[in-house]
Protein backbone atom coordinates (compact mmCIF):
# COMPACT_ATOMS: atom_id res chain seq x y z
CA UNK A 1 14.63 145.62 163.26
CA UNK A 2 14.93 142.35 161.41
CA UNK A 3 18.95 141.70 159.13
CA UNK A 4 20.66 138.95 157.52
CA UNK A 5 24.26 138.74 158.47
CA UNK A 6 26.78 136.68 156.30
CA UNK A 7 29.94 135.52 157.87
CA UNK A 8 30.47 135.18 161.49
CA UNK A 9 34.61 135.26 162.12
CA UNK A 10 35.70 138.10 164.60
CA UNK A 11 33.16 141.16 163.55
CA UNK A 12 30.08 139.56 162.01
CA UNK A 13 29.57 137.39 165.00
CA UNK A 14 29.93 140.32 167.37
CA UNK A 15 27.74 142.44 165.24
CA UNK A 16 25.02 139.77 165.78
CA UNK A 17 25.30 139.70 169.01
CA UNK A 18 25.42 143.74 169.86
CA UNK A 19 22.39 143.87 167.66
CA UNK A 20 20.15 140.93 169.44
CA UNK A 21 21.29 142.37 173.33
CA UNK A 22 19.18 145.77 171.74
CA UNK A 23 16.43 143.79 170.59
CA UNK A 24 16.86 143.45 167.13
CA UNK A 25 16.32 140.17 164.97
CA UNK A 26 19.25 138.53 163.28
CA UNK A 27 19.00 135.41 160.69
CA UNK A 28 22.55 134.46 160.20
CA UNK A 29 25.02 132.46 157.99
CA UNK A 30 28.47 130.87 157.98
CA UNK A 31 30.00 127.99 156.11
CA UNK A 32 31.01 126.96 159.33
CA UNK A 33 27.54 126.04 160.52
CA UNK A 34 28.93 125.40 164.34
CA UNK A 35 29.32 129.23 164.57
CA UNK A 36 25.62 129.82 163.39
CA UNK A 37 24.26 127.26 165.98
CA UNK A 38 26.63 129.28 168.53
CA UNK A 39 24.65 132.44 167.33
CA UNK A 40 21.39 130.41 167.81
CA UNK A 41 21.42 129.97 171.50
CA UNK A 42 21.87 133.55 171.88
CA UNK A 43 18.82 134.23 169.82
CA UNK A 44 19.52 134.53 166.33
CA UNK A 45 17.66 132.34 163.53
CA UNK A 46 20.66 130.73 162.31
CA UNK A 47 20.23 129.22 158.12
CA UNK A 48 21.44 126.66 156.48
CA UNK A 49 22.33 128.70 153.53
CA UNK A 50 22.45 131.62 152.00
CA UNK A 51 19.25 131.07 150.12
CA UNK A 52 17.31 129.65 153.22
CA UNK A 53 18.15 133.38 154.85
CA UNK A 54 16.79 135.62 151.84
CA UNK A 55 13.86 133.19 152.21
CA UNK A 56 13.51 133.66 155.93
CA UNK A 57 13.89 137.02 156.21
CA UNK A 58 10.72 139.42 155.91
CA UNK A 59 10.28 142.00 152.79
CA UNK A 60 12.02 144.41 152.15
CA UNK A 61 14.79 142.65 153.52
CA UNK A 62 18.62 143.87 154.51
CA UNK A 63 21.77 141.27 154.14
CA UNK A 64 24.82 142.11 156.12
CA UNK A 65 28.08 140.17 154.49
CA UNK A 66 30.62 140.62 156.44
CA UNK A 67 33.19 138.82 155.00
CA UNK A 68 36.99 138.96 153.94
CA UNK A 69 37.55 141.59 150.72
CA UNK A 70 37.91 140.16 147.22
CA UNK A 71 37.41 137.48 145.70
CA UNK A 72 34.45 135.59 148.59
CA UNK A 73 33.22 138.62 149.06
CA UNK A 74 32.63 139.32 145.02
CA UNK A 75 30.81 136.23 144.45
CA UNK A 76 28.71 136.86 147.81
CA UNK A 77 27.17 139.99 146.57
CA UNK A 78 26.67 138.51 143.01
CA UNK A 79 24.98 135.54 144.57
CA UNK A 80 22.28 137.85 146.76
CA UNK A 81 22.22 139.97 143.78
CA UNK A 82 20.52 137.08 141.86
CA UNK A 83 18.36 136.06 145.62
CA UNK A 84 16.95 139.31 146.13
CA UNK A 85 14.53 141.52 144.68
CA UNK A 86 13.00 145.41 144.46
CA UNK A 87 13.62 147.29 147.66
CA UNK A 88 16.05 144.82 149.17
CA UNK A 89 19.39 146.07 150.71
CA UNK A 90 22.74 144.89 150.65
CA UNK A 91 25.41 145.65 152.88
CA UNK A 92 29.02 145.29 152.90
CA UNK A 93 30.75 145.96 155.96
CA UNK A 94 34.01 144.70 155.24
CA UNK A 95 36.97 146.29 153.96
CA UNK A 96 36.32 146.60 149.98
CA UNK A 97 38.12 148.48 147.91
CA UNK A 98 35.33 151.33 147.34
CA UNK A 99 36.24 151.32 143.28
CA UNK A 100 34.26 147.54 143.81
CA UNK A 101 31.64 149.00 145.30
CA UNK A 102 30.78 151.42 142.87
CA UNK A 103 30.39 148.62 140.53
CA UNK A 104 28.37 146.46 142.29
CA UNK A 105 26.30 149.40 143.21
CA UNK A 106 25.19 150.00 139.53
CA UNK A 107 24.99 146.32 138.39
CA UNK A 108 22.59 146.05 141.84
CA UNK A 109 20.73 149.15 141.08
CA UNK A 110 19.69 147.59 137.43
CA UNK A 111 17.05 145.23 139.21
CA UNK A 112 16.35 147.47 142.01
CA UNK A 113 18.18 146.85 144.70
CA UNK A 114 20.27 149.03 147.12
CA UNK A 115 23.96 148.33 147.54
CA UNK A 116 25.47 150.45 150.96
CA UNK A 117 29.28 149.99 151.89
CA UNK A 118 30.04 149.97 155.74
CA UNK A 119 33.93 150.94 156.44
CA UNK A 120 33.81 149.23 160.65
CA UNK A 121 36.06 150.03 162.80
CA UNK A 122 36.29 148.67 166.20
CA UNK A 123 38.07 145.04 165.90
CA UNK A 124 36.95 142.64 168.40
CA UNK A 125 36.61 145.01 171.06
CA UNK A 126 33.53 146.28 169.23
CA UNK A 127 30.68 144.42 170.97
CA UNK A 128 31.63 146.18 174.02
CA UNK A 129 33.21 149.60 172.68
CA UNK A 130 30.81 149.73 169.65
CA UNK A 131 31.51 150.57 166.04
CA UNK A 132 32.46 153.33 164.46
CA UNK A 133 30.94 153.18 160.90
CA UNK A 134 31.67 155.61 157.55
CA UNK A 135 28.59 154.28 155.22
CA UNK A 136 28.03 155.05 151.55
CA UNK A 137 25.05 154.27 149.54
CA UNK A 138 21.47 155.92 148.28
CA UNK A 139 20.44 158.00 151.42
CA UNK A 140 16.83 156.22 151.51
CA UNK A 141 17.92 153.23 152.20
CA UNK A 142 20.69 154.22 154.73
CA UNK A 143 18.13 156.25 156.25
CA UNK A 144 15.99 152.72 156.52
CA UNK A 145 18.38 150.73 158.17
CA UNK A 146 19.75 153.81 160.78
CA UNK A 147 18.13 151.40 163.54
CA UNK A 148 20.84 149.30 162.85
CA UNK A 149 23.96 151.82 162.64
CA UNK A 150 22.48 153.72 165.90
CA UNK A 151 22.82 150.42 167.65
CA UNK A 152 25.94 149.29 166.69
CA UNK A 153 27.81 153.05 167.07
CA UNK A 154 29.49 153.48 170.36
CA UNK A 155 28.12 156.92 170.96
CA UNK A 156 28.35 159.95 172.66
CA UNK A 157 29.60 158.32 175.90
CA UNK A 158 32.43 160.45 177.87
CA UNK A 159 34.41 161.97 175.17
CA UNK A 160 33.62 165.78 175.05
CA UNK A 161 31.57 167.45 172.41
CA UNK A 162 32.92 169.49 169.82
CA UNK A 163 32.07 173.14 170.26
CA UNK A 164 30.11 174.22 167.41
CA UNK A 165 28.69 171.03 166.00
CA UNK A 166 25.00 171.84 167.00
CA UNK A 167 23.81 172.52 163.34
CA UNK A 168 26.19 169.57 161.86
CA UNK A 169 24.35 166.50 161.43
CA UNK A 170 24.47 164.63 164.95
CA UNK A 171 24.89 161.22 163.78
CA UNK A 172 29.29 161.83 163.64
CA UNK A 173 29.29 162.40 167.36
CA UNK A 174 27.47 159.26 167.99
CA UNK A 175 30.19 157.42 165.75
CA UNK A 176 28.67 156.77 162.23
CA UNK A 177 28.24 159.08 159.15
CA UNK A 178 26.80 158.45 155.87
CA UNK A 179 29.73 159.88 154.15
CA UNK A 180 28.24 159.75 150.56
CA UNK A 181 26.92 157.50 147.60
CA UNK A 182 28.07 153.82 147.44
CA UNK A 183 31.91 153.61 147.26
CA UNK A 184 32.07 156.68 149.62
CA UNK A 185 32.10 154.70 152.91
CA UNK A 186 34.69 151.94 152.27
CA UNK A 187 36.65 155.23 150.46
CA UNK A 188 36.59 157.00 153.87
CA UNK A 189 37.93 153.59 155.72
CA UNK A 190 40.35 153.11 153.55
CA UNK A 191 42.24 156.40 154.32
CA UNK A 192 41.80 155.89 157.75
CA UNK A 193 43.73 152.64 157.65
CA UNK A 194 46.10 154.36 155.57
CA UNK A 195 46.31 157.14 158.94
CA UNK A 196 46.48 154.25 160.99
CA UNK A 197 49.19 152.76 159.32
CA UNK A 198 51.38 156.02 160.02
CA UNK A 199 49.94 156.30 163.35
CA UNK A 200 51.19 152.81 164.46
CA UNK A 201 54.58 153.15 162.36
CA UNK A 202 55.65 156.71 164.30
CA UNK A 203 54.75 154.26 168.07
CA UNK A 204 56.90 151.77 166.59
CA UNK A 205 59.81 153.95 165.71
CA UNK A 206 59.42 156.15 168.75
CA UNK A 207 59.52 153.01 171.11
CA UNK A 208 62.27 151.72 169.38
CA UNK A 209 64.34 154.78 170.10
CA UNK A 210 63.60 154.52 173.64
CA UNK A 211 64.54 150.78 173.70
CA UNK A 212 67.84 151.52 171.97
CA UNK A 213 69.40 154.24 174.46
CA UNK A 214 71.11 151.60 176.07
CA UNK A 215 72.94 150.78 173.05
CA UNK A 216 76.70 149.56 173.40
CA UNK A 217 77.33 151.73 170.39
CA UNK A 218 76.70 155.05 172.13
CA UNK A 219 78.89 156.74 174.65
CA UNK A 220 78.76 155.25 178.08
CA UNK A 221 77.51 158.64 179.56
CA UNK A 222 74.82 158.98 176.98
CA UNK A 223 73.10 155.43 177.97
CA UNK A 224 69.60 155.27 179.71
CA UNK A 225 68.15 152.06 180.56
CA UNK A 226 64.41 153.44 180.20
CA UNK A 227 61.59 151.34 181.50
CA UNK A 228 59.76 151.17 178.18
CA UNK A 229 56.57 150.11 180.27
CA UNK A 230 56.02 153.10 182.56
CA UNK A 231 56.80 155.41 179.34
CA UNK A 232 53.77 153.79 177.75
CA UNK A 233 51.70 154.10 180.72
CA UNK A 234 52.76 158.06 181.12
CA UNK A 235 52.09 158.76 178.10
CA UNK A 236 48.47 157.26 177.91
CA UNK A 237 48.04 159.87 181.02
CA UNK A 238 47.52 163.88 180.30
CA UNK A 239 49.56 163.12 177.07
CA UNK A 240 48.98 164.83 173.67
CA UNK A 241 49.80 161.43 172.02
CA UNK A 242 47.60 159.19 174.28
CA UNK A 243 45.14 157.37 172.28
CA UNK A 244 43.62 153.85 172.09
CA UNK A 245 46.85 152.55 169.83
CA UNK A 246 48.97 153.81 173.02
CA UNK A 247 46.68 151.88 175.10
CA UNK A 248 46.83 148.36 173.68
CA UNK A 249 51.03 149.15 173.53
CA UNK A 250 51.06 149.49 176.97
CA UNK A 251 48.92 146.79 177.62
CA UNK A 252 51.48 144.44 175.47
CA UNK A 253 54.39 145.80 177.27
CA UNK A 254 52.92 145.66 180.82
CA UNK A 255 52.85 141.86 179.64
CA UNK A 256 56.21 141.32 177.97
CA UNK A 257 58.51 144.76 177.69
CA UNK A 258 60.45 142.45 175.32
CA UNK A 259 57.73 141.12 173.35
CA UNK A 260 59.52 138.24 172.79
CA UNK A 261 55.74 136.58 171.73
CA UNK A 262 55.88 138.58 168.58
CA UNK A 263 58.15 137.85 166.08
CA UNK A 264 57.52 140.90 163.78
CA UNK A 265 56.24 140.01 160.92
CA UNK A 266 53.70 142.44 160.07
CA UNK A 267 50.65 141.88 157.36
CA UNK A 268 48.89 144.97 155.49
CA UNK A 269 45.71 144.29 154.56
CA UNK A 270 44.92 146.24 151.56
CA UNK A 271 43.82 149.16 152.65
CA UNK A 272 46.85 151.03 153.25
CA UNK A 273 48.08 150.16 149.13
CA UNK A 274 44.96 151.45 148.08
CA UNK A 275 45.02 154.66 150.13
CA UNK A 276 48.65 155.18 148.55
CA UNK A 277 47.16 154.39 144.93
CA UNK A 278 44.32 157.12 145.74
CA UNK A 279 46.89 159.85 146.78
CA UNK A 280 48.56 159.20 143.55
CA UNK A 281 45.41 159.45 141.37
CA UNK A 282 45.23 162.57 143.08
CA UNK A 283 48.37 164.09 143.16
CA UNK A 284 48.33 164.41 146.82
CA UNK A 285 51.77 163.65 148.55
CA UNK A 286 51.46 161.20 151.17
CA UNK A 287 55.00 160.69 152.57
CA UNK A 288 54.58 158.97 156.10
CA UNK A 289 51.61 156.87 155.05
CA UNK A 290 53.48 155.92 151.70
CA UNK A 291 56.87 155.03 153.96
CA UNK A 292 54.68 153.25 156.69
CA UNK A 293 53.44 150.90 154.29
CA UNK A 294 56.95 150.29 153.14
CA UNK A 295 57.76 149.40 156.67
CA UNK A 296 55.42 146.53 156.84
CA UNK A 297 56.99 144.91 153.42
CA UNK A 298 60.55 145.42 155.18
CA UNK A 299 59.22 143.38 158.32
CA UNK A 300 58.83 140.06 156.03
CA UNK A 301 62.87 140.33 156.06
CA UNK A 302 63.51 141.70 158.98
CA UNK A 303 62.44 141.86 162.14
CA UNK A 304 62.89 144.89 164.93
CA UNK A 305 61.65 146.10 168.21
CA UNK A 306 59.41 148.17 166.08
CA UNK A 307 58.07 146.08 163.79
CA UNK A 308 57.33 143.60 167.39
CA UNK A 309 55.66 146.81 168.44
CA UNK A 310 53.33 147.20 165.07
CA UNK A 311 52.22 143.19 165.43
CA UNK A 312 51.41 143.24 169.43
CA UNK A 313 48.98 146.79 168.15
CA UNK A 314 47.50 144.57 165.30
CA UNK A 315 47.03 142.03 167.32
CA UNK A 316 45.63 144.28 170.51
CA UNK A 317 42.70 145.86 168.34
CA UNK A 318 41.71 143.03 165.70
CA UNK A 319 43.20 139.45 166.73
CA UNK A 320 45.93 139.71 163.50
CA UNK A 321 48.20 136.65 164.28
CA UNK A 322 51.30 137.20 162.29
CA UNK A 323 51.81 135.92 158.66
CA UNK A 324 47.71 134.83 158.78
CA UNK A 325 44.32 136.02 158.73
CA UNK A 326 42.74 137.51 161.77
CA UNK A 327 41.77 134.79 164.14
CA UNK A 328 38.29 133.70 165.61
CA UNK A 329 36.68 136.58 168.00
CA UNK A 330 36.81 134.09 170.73
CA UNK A 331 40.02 132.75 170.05
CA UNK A 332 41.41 136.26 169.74
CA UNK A 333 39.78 137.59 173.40
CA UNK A 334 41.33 134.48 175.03
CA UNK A 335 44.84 135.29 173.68
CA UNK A 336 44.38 138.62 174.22
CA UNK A 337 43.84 138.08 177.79
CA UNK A 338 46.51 135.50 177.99
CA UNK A 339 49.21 138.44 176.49
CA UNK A 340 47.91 141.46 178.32
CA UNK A 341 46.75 139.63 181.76
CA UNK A 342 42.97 141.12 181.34
């Protein structure tokens, strides 16, 4: 299947190339033009601009932006909004606040053209791992471009199936869902970065407890000096708290136990605000995810084993370098490797 993909930083570059090693065609954009000639020698049509792709691509066409919420990412849609025509889809896959997309959905819709959010999840580690996807948008046209999601979804692979799924619609177990009209996907993402945020926040806290046994301030008798390391690496093991957060900790650790490469400072990107706004709206209490946020603003003033813990995780899964934006996919594997001796 043929798709135009817009912005090729750490996910949009990877997406192109998971999609072309399946066989499907990719015409792609960035304002850095370097990283669409990169794309072009592993197959892609790479254009000029934004316009020059529309043109290229072959009616009814798809557009994939995958580009940095807010303001770039506003104009982007409102610029293919005025490119394409009747039938044409566009797709944002990256973290929008779903309230946007609801908007653009019904200011697209006016001249006839599709608008489908795409919460991805799977950081740079997605080419390999795949992506799992929670897509909104008008089911036609999500049902038109499930090439695409099949491809990029990780799949079944060795995690066991749920018992009693065999009537539920078999696309979740593969790793996507189309989780409702336009707004509904990014909605769906947004809570689970707003989990996520909790889920990284208890690590950090639990880590730091273990780190801290040795503390002068306790009673001599009550002091363990507890190889932080080999907890992580238990725990990943038969644990009921393993999980792919635990596994890029212990990678970090097996590194540095000290983490002495991270200072702390720890970004939120959004997503976690807007999940607390949404429990709010509805009246749901939403105490750890609501304090875990907190946590992060505390780290721009001071800095603990935990909040060293929360950056080497943000880092491990999508290439966050402290105080900036995520870094280039490449950039972000070859520090990776460099921190966790891959």
């Amino acid at each position: 299947m043929q798709i135009g993909i817009i912005g090729l930083g750490r996910m949009g570059g990877n997406i192109a190339r998971r999609l072309m090693k399946h066989g499907h065609e990719c015409v792609v954009f960035d304002v850095n033009p370097k990283a669409g000639q990169d794309l072009a020698k592993d197959g892609a049509t790479a254009a000029a601009s934004v316009e020059e792709m529309v043109k290229t691509l072959t009616k009814p066409c798809a557009v994939w932006s995958m580009l940095p919420a807010g303001k770039i990412t506003e104009d982007m849609v409102a610029k293919l909004g005025e490119l394409m025509e009747k039938g044409d889809v566009v797709i944002d896959g990256g973290n929008s606040f779903y309230k946007d997309d609801i908007r653009r959905a019904k200011t697209l819709a006016e001249k006839g053209v599709d608008y489908v959010d795409c919460g991805t999840s799977g950081g740079i580690w997605g080419i390999g791992r795949g992506y799992c996807m929670m897509i909104g948008g008008p089911k036609a046209a999500v049902d038109r471009l499930d090439p695409i999601f099949k491809t990029l979804a990780p799949g079944i692979g060795e995690i066991d199936r749920t018992p009693g799924r065999d009537a539920q619609d078999p696309r979740a177990e593969q790793g996507y869902i189309h989780a409702g009209p336009s707004g509904a996907g990014h909605f769906v993402k947004m809570v689970h970065n707003g989990i996520e945020y909790g889920l990284m926040q208890a690590y950090a806290e639990g880590f730091d407890i273990l780190r801290s046994k040795n503390s002068k301030d306790l009673p001599e008798d009550q002091r363990f000096e507890l190889n932080i390391p080999d907890i992580a690496e238990v725990w990943r093991r038969g644990s009921v708290v393993s999980s792919w957060l635990l596994d890029l900790s212990a990678i970090a650790l097996a590194k540095d136990p000290q983490l002495s490469n991270f200072s702390g400072y720890v970004d939120d990107s959004g997503e976690g605000r807007w999940t607390i706004e949404a429990a709010i709206e509805e009246a749901v209490p939403a105490d750890v995810l609501t304090t875990a946020l907190y946590a992060r603003f505390r780290s721009r003033q001071e800095h603990t084993f935990a909040e060293r813990m929360l950056s080497a995780m943000r880092f491990g899964f999508g290439g966050h370098v402290e105080g900036h934006e995520p870094v280039d996919p490449h950039a972000a594997k070859e520090k990776l490797a460099d921190k966790a001796a891959q």
